[in-house]
PDB file of N, CA and C in Angstrom:
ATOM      1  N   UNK A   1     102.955  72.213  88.679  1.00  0.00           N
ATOM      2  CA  UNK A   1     102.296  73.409  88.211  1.00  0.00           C
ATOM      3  C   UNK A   1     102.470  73.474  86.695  1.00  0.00           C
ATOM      4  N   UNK A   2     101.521  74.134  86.269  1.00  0.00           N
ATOM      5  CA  UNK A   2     101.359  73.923  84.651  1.00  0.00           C
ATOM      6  C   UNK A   2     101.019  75.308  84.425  1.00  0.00           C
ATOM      7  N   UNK A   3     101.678  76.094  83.539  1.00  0.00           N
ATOM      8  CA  UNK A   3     101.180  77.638  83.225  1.00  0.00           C
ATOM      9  C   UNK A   3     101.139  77.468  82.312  1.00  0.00           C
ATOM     10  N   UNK A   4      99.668  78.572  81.725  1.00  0.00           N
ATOM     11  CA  UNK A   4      99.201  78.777  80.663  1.00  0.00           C
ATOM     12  C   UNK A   4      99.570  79.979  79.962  1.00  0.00           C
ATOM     13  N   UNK A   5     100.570  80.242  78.721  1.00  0.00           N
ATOM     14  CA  UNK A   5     100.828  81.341  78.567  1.00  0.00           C
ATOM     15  C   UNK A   5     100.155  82.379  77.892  1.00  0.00           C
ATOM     16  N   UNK A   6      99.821  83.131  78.307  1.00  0.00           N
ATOM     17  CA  UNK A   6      98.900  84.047  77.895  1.00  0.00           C
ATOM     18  C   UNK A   6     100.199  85.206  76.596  1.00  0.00           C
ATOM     19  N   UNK A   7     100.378  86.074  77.098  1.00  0.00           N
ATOM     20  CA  UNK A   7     101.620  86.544  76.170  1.00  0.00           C
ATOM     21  C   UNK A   7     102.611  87.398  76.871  1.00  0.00           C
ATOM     22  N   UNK A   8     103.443  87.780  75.303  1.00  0.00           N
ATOM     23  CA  UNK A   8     104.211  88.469  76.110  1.00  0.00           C
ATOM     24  C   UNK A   8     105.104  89.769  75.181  1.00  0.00           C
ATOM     25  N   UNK A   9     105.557  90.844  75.405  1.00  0.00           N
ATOM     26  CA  UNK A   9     105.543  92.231  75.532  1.00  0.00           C
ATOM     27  C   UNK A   9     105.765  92.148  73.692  1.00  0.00           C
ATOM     28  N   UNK A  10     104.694  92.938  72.793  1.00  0.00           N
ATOM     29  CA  UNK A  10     104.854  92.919  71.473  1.00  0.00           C
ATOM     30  C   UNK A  10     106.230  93.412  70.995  1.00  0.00           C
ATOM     31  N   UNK A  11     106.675  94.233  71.704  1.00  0.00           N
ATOM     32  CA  UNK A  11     108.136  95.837  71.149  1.00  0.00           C
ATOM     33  C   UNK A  11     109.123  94.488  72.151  1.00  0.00           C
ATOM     34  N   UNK A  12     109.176  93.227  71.909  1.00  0.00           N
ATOM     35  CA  UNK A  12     110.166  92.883  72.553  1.00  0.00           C
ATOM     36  C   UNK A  12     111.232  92.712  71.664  1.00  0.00           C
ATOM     37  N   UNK A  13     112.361  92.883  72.401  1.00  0.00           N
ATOM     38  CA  UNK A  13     113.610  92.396  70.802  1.00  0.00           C
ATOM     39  C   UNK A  13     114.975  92.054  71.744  1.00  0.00           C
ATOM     40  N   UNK A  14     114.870  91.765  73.033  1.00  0.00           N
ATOM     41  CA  UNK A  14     116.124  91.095  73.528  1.00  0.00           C
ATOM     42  C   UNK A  14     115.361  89.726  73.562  1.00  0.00           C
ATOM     43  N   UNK A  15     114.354  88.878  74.160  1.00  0.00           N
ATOM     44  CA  UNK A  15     113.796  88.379  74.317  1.00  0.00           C
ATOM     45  C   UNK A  15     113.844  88.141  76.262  1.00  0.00           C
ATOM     46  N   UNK A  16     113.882  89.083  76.246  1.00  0.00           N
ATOM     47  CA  UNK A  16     113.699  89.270  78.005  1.00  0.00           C
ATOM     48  C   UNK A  16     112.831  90.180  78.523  1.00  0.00           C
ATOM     49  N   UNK A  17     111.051  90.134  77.910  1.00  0.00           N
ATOM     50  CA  UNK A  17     110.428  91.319  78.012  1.00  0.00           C
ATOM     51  C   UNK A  17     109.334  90.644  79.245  1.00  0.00           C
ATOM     52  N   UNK A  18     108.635  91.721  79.616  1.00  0.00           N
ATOM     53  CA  UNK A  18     107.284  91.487  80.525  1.00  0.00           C
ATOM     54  C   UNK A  18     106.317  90.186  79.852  1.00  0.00           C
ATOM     55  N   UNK A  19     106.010  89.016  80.681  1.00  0.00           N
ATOM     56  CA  UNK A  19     105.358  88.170  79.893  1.00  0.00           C
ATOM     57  C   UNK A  19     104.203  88.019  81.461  1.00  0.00           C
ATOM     58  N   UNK A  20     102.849  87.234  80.155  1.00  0.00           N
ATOM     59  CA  UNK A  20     102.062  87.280  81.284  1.00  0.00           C
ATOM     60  C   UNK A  20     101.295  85.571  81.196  1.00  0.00           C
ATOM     61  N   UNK A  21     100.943  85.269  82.526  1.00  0.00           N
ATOM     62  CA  UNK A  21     101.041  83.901  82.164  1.00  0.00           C
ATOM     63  C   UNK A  21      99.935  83.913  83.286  1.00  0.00           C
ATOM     64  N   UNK A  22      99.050  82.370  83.266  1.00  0.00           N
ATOM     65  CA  UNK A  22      97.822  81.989  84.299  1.00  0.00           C
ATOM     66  C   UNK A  22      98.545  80.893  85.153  1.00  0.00           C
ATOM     67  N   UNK A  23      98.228  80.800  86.172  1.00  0.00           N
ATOM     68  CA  UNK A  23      98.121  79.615  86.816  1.00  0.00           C
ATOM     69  C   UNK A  23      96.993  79.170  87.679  1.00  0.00           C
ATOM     70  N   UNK A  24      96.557  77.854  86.355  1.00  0.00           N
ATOM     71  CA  UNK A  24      95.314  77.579  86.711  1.00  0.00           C
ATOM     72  C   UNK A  24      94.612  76.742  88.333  1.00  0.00           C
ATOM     73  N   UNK A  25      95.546  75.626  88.562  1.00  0.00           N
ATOM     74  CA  UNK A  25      95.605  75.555  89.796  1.00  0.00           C
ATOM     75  C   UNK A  25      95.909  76.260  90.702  1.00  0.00           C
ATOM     76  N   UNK A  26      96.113  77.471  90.765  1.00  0.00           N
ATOM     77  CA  UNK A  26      96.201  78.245  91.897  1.00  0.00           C
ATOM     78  C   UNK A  26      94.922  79.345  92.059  1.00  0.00           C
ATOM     79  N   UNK A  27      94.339  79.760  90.302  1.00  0.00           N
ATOM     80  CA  UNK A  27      93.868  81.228  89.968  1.00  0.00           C
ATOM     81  C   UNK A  27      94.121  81.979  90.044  1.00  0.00           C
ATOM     82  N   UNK A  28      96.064  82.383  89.956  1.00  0.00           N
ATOM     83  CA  UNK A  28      96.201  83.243  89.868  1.00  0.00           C
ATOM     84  C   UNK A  28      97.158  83.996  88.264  1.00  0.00           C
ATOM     85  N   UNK A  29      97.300  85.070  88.314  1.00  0.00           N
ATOM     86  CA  UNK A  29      97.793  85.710  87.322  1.00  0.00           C
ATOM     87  C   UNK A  29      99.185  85.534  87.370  1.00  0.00           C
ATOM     88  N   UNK A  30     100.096  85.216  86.806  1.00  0.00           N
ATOM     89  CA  UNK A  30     101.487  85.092  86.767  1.00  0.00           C
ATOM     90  C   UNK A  30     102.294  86.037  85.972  1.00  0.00           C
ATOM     91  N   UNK A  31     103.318  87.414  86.383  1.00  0.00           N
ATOM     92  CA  UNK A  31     103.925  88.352  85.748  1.00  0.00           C
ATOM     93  C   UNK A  31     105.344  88.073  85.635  1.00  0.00           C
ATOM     94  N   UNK A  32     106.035  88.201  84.444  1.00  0.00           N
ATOM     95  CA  UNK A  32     107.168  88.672  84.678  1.00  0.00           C
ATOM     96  C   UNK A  32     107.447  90.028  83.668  1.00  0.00           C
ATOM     97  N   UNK A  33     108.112  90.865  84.651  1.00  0.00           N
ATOM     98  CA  UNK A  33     107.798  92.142  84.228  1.00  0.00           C
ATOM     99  C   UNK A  33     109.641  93.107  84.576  1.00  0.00           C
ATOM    100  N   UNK A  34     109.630  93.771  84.024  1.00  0.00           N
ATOM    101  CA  UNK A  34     110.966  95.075  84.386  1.00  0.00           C
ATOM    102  C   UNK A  34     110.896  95.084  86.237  1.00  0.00           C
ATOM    103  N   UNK A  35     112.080  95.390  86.698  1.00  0.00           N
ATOM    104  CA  UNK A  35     112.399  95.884  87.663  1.00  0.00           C
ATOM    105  C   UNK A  35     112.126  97.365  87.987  1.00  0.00           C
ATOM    106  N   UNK A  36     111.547  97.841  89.104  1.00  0.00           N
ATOM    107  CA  UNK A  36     111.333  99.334  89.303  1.00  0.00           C
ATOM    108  C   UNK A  36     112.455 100.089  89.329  1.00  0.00           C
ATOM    109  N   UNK A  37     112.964 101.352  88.956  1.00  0.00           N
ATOM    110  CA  UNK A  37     113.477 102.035  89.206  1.00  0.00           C
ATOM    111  C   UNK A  37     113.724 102.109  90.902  1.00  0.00           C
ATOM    112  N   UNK A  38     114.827 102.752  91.663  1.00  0.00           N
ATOM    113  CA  UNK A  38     114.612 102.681  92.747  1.00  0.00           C
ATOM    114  C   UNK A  38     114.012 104.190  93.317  1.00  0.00           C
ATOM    115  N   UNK A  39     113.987 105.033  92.894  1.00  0.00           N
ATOM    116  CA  UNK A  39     112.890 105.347  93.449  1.00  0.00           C
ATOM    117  C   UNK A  39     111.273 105.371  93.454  1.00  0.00           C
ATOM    118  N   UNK A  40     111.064 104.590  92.083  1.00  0.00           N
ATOM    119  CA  UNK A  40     109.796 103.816  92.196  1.00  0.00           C
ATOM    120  C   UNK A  40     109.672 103.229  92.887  1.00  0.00           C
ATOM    121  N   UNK A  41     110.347 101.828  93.093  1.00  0.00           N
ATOM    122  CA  UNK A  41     109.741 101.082  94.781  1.00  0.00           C
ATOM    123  C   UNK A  41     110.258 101.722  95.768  1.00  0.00           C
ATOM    124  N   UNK A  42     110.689 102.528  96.101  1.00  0.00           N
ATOM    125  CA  UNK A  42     110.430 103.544  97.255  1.00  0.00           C
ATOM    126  C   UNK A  42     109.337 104.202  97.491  1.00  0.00           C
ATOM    127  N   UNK A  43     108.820 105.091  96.452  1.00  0.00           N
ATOM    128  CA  UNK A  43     107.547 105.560  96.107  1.00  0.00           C
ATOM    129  C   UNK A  43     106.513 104.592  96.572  1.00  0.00           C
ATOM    130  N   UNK A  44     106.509 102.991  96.000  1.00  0.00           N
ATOM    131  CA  UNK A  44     105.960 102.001  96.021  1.00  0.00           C
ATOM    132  C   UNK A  44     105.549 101.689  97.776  1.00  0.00           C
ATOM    133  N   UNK A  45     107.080 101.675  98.519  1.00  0.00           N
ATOM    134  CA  UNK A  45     107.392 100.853  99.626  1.00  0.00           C
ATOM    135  C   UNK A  45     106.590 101.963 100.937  1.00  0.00           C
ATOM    136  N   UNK A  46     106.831 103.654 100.268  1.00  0.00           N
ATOM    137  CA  UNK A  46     106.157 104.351 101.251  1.00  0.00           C
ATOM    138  C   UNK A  46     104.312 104.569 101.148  1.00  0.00           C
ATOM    139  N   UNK A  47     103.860 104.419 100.390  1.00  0.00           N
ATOM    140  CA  UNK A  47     102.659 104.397  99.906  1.00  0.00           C
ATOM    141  C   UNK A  47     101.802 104.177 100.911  1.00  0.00           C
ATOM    142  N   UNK A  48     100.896 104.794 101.555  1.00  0.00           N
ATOM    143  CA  UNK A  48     100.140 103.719 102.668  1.00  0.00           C
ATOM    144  C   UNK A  48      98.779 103.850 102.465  1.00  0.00           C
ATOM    145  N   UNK A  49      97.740 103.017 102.801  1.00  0.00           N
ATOM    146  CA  UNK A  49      96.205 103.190 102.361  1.00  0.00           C
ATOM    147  C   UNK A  49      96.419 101.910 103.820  1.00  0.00           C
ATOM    148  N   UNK A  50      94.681 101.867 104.146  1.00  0.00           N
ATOM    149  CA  UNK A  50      93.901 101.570 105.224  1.00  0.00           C
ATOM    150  C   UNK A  50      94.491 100.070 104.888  1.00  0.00           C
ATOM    151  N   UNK A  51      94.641  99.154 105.695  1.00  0.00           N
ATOM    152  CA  UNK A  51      94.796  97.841 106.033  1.00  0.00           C
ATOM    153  C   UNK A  51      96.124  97.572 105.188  1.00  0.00           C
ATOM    154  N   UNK A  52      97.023  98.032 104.843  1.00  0.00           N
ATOM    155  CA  UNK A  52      98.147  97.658 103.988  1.00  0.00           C
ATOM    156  C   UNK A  52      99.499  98.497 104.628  1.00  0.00           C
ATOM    157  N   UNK A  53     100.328  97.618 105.281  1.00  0.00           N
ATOM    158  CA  UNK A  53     101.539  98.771 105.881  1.00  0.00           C
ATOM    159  C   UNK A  53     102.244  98.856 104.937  1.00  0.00           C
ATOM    160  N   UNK A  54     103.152  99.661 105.311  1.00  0.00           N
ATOM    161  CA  UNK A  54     104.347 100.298 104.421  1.00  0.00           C
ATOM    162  C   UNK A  54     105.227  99.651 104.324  1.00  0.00           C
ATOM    163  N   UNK A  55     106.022  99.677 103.201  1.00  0.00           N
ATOM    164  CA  UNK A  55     106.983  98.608 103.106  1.00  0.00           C
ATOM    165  C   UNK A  55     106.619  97.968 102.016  1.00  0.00           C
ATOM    166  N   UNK A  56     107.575  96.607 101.293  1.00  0.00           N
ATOM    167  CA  UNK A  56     107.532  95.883 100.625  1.00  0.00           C
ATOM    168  C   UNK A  56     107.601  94.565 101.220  1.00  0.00           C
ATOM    169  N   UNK A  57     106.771  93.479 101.916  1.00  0.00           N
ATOM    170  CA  UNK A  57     108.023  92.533 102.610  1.00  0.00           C
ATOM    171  C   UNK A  57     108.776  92.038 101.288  1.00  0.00           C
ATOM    172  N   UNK A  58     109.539  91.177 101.874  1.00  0.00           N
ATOM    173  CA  UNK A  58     110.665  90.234 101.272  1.00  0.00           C
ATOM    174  C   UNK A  58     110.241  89.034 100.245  1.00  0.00           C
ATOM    175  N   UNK A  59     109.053  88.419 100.828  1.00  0.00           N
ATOM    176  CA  UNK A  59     108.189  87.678  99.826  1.00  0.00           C
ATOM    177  C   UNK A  59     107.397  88.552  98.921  1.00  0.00           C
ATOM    178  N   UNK A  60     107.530  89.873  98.643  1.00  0.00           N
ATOM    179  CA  UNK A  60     106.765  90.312  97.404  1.00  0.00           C
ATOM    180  C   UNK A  60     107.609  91.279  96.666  1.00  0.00           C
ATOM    181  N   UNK A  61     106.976  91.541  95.348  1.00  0.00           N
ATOM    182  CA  UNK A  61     108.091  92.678  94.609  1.00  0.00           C
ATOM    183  C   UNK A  61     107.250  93.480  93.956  1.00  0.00           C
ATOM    184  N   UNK A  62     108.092  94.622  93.326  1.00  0.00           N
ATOM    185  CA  UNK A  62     107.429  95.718  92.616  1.00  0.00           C
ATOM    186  C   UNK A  62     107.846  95.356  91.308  1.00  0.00           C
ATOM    187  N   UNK A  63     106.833  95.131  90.178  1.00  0.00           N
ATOM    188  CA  UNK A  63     106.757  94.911  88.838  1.00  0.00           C
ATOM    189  C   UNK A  63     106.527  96.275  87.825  1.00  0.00           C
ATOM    190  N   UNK A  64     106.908  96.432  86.891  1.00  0.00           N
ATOM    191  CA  UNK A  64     106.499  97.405  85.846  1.00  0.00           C
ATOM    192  C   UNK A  64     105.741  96.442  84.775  1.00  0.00           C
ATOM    193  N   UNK A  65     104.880  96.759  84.190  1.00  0.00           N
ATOM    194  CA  UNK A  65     103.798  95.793  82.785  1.00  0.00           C
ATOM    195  C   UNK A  65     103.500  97.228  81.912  1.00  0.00           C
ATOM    196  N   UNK A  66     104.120  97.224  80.619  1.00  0.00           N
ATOM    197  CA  UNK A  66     103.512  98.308  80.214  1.00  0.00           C
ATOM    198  C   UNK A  66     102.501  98.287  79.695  1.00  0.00           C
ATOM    199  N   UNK A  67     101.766  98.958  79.399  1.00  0.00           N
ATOM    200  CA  UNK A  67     100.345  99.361  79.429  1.00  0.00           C
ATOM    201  C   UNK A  67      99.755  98.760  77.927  1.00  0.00           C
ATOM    202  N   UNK A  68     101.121  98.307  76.968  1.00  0.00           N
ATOM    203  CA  UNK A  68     100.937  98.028  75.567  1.00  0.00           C
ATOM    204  C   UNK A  68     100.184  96.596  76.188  1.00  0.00           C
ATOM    205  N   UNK A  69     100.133  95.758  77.140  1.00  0.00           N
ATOM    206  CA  UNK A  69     100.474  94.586  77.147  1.00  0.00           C
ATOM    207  C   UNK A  69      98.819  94.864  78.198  1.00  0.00           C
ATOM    208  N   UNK A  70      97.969  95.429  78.458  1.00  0.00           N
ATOM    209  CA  UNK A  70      96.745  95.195  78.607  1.00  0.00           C
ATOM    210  C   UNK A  70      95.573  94.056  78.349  1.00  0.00           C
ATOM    211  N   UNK A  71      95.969  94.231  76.950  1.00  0.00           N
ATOM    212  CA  UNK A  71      94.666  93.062  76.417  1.00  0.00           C
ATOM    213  C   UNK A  71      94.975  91.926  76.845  1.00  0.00           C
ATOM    214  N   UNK A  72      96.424  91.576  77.490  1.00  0.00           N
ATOM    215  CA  UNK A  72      96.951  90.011  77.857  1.00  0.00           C
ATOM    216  C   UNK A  72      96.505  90.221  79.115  1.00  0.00           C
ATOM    217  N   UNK A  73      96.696  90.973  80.046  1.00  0.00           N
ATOM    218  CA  UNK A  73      96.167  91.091  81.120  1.00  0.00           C
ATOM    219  C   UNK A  73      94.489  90.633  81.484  1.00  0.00           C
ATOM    220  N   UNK A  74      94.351  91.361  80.441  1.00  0.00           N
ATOM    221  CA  UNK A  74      92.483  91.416  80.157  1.00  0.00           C
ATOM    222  C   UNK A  74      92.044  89.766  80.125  1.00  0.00           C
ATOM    223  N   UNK A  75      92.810  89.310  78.943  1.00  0.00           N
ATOM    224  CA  UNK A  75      92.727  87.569  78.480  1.00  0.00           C
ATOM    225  C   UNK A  75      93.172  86.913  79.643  1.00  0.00           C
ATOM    226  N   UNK A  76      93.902  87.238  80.545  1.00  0.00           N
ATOM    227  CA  UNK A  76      94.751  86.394  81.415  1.00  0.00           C
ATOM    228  C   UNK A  76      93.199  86.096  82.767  1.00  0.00           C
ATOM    229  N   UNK A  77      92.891  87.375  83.018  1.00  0.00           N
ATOM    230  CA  UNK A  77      91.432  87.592  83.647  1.00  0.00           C
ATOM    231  C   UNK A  77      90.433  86.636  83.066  1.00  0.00           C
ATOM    232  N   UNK A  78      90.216  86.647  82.078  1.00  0.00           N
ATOM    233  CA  UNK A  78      89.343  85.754  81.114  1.00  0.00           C
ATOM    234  C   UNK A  78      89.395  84.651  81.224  1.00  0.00           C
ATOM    235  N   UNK A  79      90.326  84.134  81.082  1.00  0.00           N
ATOM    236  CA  UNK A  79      90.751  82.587  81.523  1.00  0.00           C
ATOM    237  C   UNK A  79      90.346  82.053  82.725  1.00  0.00           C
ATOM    238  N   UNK A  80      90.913  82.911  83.576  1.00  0.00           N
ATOM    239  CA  UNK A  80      90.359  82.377  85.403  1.00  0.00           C
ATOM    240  C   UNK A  80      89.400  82.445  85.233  1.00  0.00           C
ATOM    241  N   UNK A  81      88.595  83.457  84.602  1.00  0.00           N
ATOM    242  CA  UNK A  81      87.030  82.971  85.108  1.00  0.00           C
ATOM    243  C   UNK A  81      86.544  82.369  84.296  1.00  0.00           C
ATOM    244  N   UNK A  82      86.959  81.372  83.047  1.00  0.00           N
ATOM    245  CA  UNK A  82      86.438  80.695  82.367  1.00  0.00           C
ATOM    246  C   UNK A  82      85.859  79.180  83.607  1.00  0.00           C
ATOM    247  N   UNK A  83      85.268  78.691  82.736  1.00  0.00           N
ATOM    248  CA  UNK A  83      85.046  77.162  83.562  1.00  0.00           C
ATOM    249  C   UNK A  83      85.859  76.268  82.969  1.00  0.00           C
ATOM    250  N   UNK A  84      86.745  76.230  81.843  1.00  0.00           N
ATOM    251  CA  UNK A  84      87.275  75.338  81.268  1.00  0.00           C
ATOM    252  C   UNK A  84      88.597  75.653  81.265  1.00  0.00           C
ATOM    253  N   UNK A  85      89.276  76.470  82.207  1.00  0.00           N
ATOM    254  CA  UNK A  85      90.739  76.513  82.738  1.00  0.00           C
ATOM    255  C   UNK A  85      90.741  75.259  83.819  1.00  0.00           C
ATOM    256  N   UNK A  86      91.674  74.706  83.885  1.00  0.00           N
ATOM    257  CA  UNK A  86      92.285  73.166  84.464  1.00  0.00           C
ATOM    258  C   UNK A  86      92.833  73.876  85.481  1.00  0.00           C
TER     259      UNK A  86
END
């Protein structure tokens, strides 16, 4: 696997911030982002809408991306649907 880094959190200054990255053989978006508060992924874990149960499983997690960090998101989108992502 080969990731393409798209970016990562401008206000960073530990160097352990939300980064956002492609992966082109797969198409998908790649996050690393803050840990939720716990009663955010609670909030998260009880949440329910039509075809999606409650819960978190074990293979997935709750991310925070702050909102400064959009336009990478935006670009990260851009990329997948380019034709000239590998």
């Amino acid at each position: 696997m080969s990731l393409l880094f798209i970016g990562i959190d401008p206000d960073t200054k530990d160097k352990a911030s939300p980064t956002v990255w492609v992966d082109p053989e797969r198409k998908e978006l790649v996050f690393q982002g803050w840990k939720p508060s716990p009663e955010l992924e609670a909030e998260c874990a009880a949440f329910e809408v039509p075809g999606h149960a409650k819960g978190i499983p074990d293979h997935e997690a709750v991310i925070r991306i702050p909102a400064r960090m959009l336009h990478m998101i935006r670009e990260a989108c851009n990329a997948l649907e380019r034709a000239d992502v590998r």
